[in-house]
C-alpha atoms as a PDB file:
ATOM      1  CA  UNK A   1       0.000   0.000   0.000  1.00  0.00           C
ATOM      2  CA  UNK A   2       1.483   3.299  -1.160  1.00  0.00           C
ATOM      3  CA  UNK A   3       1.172   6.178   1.907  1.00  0.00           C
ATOM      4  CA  UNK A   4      -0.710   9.336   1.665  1.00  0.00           C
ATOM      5  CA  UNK A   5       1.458  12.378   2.327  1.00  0.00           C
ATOM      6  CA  UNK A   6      -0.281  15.111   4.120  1.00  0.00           C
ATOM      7  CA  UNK A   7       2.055  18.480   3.696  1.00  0.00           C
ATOM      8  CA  UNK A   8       2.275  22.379   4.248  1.00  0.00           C
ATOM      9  CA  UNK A   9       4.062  25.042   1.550  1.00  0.00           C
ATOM     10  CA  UNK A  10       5.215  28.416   2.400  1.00  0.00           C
ATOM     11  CA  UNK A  11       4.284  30.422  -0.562  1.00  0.00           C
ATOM     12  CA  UNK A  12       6.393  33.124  -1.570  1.00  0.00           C
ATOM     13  CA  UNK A  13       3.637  35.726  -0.477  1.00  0.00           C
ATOM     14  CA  UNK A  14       3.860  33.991   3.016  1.00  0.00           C
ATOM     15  CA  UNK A  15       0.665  32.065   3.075  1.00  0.00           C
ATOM     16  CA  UNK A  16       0.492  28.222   4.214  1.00  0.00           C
ATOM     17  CA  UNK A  17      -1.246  25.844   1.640  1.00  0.00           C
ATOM     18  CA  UNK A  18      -2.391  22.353   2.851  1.00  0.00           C
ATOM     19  CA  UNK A  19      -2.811  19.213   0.826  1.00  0.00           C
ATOM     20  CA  UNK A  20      -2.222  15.397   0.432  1.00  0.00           C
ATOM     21  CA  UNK A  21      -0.836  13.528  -2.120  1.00  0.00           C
ATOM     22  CA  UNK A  22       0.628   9.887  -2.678  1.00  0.00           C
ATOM     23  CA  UNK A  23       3.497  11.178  -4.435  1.00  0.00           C
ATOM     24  CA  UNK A  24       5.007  14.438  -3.090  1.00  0.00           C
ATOM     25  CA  UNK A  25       8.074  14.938  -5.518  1.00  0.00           C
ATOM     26  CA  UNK A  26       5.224  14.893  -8.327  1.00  0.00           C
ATOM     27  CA  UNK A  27       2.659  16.837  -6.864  1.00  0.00           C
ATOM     28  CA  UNK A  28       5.439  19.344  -5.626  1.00  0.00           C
ATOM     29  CA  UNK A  29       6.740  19.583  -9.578  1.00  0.00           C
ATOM     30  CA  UNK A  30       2.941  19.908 -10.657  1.00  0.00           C
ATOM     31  CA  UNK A  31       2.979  23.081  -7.851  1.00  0.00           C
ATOM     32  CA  UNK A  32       6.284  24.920  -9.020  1.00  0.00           C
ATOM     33  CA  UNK A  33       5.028  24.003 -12.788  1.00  0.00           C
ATOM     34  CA  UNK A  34       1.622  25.612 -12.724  1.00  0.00           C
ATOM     35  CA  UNK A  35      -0.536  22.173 -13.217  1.00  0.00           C
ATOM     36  CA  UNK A  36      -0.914  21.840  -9.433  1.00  0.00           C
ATOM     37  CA  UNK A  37      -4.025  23.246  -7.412  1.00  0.00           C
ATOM     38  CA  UNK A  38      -5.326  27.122  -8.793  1.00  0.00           C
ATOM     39  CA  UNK A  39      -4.812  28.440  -5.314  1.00  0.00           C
ATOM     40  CA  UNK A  40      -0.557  27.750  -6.120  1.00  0.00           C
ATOM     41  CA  UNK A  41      -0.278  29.528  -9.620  1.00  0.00           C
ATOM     42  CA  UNK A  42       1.366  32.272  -9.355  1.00  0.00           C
ATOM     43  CA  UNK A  43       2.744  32.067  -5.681  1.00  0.00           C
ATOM     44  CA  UNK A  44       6.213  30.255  -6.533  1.00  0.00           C
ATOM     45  CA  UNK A  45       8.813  29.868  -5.377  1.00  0.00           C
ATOM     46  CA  UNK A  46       7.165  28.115  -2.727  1.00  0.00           C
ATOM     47  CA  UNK A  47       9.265  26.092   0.254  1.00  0.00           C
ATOM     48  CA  UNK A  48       7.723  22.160   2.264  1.00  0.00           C
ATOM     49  CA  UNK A  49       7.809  23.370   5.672  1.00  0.00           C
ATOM     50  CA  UNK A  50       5.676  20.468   6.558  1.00  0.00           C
ATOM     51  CA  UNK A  51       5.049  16.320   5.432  1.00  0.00           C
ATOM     52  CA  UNK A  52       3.614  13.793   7.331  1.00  0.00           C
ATOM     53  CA  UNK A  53       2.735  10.411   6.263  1.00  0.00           C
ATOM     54  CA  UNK A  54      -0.566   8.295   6.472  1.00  0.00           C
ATOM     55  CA  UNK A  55      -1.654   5.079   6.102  1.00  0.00           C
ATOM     56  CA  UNK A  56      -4.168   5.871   3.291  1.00  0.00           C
ATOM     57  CA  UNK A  57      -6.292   8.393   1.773  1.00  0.00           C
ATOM     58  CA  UNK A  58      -9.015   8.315   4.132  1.00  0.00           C
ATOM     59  CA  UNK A  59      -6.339   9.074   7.108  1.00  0.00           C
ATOM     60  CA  UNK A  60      -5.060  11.864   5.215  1.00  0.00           C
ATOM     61  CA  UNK A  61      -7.927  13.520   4.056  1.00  0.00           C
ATOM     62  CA  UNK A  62      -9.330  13.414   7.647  1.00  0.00           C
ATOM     63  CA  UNK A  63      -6.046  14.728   9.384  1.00  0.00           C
ATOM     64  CA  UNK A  64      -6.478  17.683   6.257  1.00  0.00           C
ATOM     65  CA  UNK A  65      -9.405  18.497   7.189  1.00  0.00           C
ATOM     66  CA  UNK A  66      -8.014  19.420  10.475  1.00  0.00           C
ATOM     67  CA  UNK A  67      -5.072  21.358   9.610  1.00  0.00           C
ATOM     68  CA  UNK A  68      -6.990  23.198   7.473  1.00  0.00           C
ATOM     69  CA  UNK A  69      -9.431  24.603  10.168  1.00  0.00           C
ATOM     70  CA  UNK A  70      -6.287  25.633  12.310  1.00  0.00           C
ATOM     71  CA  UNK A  71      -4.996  29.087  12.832  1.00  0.00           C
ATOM     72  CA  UNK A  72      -2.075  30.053  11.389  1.00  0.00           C
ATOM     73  CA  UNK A  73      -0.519  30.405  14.531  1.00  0.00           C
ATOM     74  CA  UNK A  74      -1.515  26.918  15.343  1.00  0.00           C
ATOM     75  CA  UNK A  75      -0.277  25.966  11.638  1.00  0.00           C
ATOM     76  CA  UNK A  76       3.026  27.616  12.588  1.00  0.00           C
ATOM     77  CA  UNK A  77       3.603  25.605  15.652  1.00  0.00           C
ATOM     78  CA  UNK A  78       2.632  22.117  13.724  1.00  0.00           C
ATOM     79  CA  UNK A  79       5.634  23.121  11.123  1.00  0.00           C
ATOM     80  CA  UNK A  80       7.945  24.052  13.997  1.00  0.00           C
ATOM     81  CA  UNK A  81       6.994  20.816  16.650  1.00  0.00           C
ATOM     82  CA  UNK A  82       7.355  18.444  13.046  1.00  0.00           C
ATOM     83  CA  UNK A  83       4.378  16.452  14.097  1.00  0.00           C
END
């Protein structure tokens, strides 16, 4: 079974993005190439501050959901604790 990867960018305007994948080094190319998720284009360079893997989709997609309804603060001290 291939693991989901749940992970953060720092966009070069200083927001956080959130999203999951099951193959980072692809979805990370789609991102700095323009064919990754709208919200990206244009906000490149962009820097992982953030991965975490998960057993499957399901895991990752809930564990999303969370990080997505976190402050940034909270966001900030995710990327800094690693976990």
């Amino acid at each position: 079974m291939i693991p989901w990867t749940l992970y953060i960018l720092k966009c070069n305007d200083g927001s956080l993005y959130t999203g999951i994948t099951n193959n980072l080094e692809k979805r990370l190319e789609d991102h700095a190439s323009g064919k990754g998720a709208k919200y990206m284009r244009g906000k490149t360079p962009f820097q992982l501050v953030y991965q975490k893997e998960h057993e499957d989709r399901s895991a990752a997609s809930i564990r999303e959901a969370e990080v997505k309804k976190l402050t940034r603060a909270e966001k900030e001290v995710l990327i800094m604790q690693g976990r």
